[in-house]
Protein backbone atom coordinates (compact mmCIF):
# COMPACT_ATOMS: atom_id res chain seq x y z
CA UNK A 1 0.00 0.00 0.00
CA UNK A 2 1.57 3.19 -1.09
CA UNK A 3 2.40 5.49 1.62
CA UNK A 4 0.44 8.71 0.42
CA UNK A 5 -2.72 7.07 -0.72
CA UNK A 6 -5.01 4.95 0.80
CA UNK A 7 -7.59 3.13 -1.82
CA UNK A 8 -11.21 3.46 0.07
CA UNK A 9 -14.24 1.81 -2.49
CA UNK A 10 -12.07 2.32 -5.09
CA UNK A 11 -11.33 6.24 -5.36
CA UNK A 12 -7.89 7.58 -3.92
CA UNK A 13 -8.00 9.25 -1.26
CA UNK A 14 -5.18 11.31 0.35
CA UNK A 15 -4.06 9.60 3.58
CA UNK A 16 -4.31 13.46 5.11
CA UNK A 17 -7.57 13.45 4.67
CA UNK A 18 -8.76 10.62 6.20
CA UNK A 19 -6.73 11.69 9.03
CA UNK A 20 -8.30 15.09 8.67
CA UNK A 21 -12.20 13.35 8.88
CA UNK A 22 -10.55 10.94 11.72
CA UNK A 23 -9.99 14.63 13.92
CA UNK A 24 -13.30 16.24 13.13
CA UNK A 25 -15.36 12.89 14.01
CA UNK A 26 -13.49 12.89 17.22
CA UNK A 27 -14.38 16.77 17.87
CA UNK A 28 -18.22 16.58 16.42
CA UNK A 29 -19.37 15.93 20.13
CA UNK A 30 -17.73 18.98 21.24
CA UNK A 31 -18.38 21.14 18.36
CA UNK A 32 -21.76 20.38 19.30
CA UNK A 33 -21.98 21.67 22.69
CA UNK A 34 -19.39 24.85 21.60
CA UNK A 35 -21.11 25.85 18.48
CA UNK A 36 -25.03 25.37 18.61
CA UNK A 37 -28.12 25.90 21.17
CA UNK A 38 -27.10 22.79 22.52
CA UNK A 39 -25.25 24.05 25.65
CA UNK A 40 -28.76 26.50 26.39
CA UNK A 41 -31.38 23.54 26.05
CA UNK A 42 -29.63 21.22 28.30
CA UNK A 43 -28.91 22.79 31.14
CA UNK A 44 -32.20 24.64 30.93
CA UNK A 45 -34.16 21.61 30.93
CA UNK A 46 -31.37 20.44 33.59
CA UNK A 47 -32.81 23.42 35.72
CA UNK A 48 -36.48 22.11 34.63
CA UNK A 49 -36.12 19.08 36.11
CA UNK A 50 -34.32 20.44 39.72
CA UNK A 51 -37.04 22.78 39.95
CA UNK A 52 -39.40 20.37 39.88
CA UNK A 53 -37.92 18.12 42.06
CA UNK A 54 -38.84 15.09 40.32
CA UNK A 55 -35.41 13.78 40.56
CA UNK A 56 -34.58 11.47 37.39
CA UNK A 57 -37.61 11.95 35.95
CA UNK A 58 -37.11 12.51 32.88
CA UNK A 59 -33.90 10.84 32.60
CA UNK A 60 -31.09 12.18 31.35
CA UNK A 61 -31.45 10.22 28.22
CA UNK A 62 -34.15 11.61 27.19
CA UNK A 63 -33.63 15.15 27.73
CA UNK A 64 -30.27 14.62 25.98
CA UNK A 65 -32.95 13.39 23.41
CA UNK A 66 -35.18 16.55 23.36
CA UNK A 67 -32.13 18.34 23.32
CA UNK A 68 -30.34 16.84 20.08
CA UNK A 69 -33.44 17.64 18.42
CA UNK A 70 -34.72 21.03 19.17
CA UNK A 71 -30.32 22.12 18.45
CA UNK A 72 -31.37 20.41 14.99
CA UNK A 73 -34.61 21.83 14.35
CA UNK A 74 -33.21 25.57 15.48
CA UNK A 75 -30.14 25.22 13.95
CA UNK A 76 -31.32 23.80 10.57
CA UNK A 77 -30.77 27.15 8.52
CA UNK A 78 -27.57 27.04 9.48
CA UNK A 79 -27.17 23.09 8.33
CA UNK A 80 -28.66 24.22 5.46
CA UNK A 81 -26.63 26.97 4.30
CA UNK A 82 -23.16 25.04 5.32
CA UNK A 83 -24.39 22.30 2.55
CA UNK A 84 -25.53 24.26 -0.10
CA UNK A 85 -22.27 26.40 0.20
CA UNK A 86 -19.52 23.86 1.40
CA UNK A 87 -20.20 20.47 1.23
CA UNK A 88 -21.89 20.10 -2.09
CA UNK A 89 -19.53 21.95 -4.09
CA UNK A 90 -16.57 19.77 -1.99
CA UNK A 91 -18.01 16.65 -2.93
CA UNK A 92 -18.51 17.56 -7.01
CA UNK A 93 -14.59 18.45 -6.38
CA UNK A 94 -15.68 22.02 -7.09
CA UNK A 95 -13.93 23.63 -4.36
CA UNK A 96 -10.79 22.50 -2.34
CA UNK A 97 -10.54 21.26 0.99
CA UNK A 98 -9.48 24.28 2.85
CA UNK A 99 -12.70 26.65 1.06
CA UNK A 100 -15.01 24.44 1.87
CA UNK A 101 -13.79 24.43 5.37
CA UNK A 102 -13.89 28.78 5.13
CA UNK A 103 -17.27 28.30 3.65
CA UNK A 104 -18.53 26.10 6.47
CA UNK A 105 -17.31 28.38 9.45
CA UNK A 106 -19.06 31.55 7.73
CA UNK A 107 -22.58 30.47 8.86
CA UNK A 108 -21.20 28.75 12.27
CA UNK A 109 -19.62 32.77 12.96
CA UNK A 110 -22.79 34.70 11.60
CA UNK A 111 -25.36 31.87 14.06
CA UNK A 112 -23.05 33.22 17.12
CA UNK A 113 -22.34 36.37 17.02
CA UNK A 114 -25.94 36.82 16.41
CA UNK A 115 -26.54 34.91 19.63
CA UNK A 116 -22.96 36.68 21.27
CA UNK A 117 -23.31 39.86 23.94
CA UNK A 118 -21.05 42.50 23.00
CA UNK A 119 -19.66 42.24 26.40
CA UNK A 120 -18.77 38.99 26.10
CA UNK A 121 -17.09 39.58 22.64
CA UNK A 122 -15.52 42.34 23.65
CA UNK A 123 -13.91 40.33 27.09
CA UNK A 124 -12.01 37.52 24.64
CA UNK A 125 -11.02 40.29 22.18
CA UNK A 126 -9.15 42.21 25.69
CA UNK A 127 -7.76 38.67 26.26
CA UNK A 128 -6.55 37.59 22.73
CA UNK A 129 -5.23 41.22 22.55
CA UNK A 130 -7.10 42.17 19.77
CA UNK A 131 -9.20 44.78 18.57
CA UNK A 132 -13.30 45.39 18.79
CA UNK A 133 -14.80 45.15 15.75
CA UNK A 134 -16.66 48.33 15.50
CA UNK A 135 -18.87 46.28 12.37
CA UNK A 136 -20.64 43.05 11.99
CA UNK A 137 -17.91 42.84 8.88
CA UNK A 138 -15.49 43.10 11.26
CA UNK A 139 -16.57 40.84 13.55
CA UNK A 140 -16.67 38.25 10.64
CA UNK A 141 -13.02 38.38 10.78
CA UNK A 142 -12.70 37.76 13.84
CA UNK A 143 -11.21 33.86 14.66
CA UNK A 144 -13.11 31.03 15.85
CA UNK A 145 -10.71 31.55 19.23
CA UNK A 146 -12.19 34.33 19.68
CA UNK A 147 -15.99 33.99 18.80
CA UNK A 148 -16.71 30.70 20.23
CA UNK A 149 -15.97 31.14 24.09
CA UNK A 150 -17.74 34.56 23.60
CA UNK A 151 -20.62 32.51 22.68
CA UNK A 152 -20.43 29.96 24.95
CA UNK A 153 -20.16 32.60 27.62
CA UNK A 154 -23.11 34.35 26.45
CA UNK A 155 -25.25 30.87 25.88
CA UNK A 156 -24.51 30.30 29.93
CA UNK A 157 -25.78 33.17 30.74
CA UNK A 158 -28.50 33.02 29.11
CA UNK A 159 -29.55 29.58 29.99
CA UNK A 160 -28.99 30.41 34.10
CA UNK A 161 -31.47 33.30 33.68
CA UNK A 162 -34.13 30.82 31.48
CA UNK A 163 -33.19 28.76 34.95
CA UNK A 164 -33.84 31.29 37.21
CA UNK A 165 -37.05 31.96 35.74
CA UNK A 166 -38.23 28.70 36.20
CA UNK A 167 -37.24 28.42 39.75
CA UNK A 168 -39.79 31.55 40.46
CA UNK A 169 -42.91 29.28 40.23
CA UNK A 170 -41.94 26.15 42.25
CA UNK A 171 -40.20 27.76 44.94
CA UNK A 172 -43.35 29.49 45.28
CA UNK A 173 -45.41 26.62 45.70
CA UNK A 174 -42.26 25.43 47.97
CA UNK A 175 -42.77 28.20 50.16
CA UNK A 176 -46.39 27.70 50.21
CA UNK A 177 -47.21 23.96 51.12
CA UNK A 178 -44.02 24.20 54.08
CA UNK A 179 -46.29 27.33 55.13
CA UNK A 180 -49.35 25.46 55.77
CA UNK A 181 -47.76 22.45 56.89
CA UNK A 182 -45.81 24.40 59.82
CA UNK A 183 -49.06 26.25 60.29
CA UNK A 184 -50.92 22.95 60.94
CA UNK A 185 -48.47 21.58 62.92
CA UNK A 186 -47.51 18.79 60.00
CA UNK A 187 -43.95 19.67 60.73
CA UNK A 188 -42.77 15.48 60.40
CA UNK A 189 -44.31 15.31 56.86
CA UNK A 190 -41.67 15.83 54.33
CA UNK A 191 -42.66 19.22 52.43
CA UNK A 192 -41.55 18.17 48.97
CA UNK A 193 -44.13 14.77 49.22
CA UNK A 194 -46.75 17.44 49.32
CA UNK A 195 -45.86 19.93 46.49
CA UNK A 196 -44.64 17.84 44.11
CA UNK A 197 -48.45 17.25 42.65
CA UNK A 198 -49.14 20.72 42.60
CA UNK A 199 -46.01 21.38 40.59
CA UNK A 200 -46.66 18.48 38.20
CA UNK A 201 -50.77 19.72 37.94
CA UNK A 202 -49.17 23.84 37.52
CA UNK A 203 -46.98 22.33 34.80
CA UNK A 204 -49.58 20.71 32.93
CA UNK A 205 -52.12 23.19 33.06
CA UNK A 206 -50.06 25.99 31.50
CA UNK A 207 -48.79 23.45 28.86
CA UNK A 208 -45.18 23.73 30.11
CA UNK A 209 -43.21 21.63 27.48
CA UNK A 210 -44.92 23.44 24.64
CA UNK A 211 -44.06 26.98 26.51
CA UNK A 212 -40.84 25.88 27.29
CA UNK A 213 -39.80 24.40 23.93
CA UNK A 214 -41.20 27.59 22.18
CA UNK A 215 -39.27 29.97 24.29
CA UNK A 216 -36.00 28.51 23.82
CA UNK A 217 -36.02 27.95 20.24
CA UNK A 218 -37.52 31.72 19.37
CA UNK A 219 -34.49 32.75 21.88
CA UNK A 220 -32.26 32.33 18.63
CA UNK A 221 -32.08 34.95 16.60
């Protein structure tokens, strides 16, 4: 077998490459947690379920579930745009390696800065030592080292305030039920037994995964 080719169905492909796809499979789990709503849907529906208190219910399968595909249904523009513009023109050999990889990261950089705070952005540019961009075409130049902690900054902060928010409610009803049972004299009976069906029946009556779901996927812009 010849050192810089590697026969693969029978079309030669450079050995680089396949060492090239070998890297990016092993960094698709992290691009997806760095680079899409990801990171914001899971921990808010990690928040979801402490607030509720229903322990592992769901489980964390399934709201790694829910979460793979609401980050695929908000981030299919994106998906969309990074095939028409990359990967279709790389695979009719119409375009080279490296422009296909440009073309792919020009979506990726417009999805979060859209989604970036300025103060974030402008925290990593102090750090790397480089300059605000005073324009959104200057913030297109800008590298990935740059842009994606700024986002990932910005989608944590976001996703503790979605959590705060739905702390407000329960700890309400917390506060409520541990009330009445002090008041009574019910101090033995474990507060949490009590309010957990009035969280579950205030959940379901204001349609909470449909709120919820909608909320976080119009919170992309």
């Amino acid at each position: 077998m010849p050192d810089s080719l590697i026969n693969v169905n029978g079309d030669s492909v450079q050995t680089l490459e396949i060492l090239f796809l070998t890297t990016v499979i092993a960094l698709l789990p992290s691009m997806l947690i760095m680079m899409t709503s990801f990171t914001r849907i899971i921990i808010s529906l990690s928040f979801l379920r402490t607030a509720m208190g229903t322990q592992q219910n769901p489980p964390n399968m399934v709201l790694i579930g829910i979460a793979l595909f609401l980050t695929l249904f908000i981030m299919n523009p994106v998906l969309t745009q990074i095939q028409q513009t990359a990967y279709e023109p790389y695979t009719r050999q119409e375009i080279t390696q490296e422009e296909a990889i440009d073309r792919a990261s020009v979506p990726l950089k417009e999805f979060m800065l859209r989604n970036t705070e300025s103060s974030s952005l402008t925290l990593f540019c102090d750090l790397a030592g480089v300059d605000e961009p005073a324009t959104d075409e200057a913030a297109m130049e800008l590298s990935m080292r740059v842009i994606i902690p700024s986002y990932m900054t910005s989608e944590l902060k976001a996703a503790f305030q979605i959590g705060f928010f739905l702390y407000i409610p329960f700890m309400l009803i917390d506060i409520v039920v541990s009330s009445t049972l002090m008041s009574m004299g019910m101090i033995m009976l474990p507060p949490a037994m009590i309010s957990m069906p009035f969280k579950l029946l205030l959940f379901i009556t204001v349609d909470g995964w449909q709120l919820l779901f909608s909320t976080l996927a119009q919170g992309f812009r």
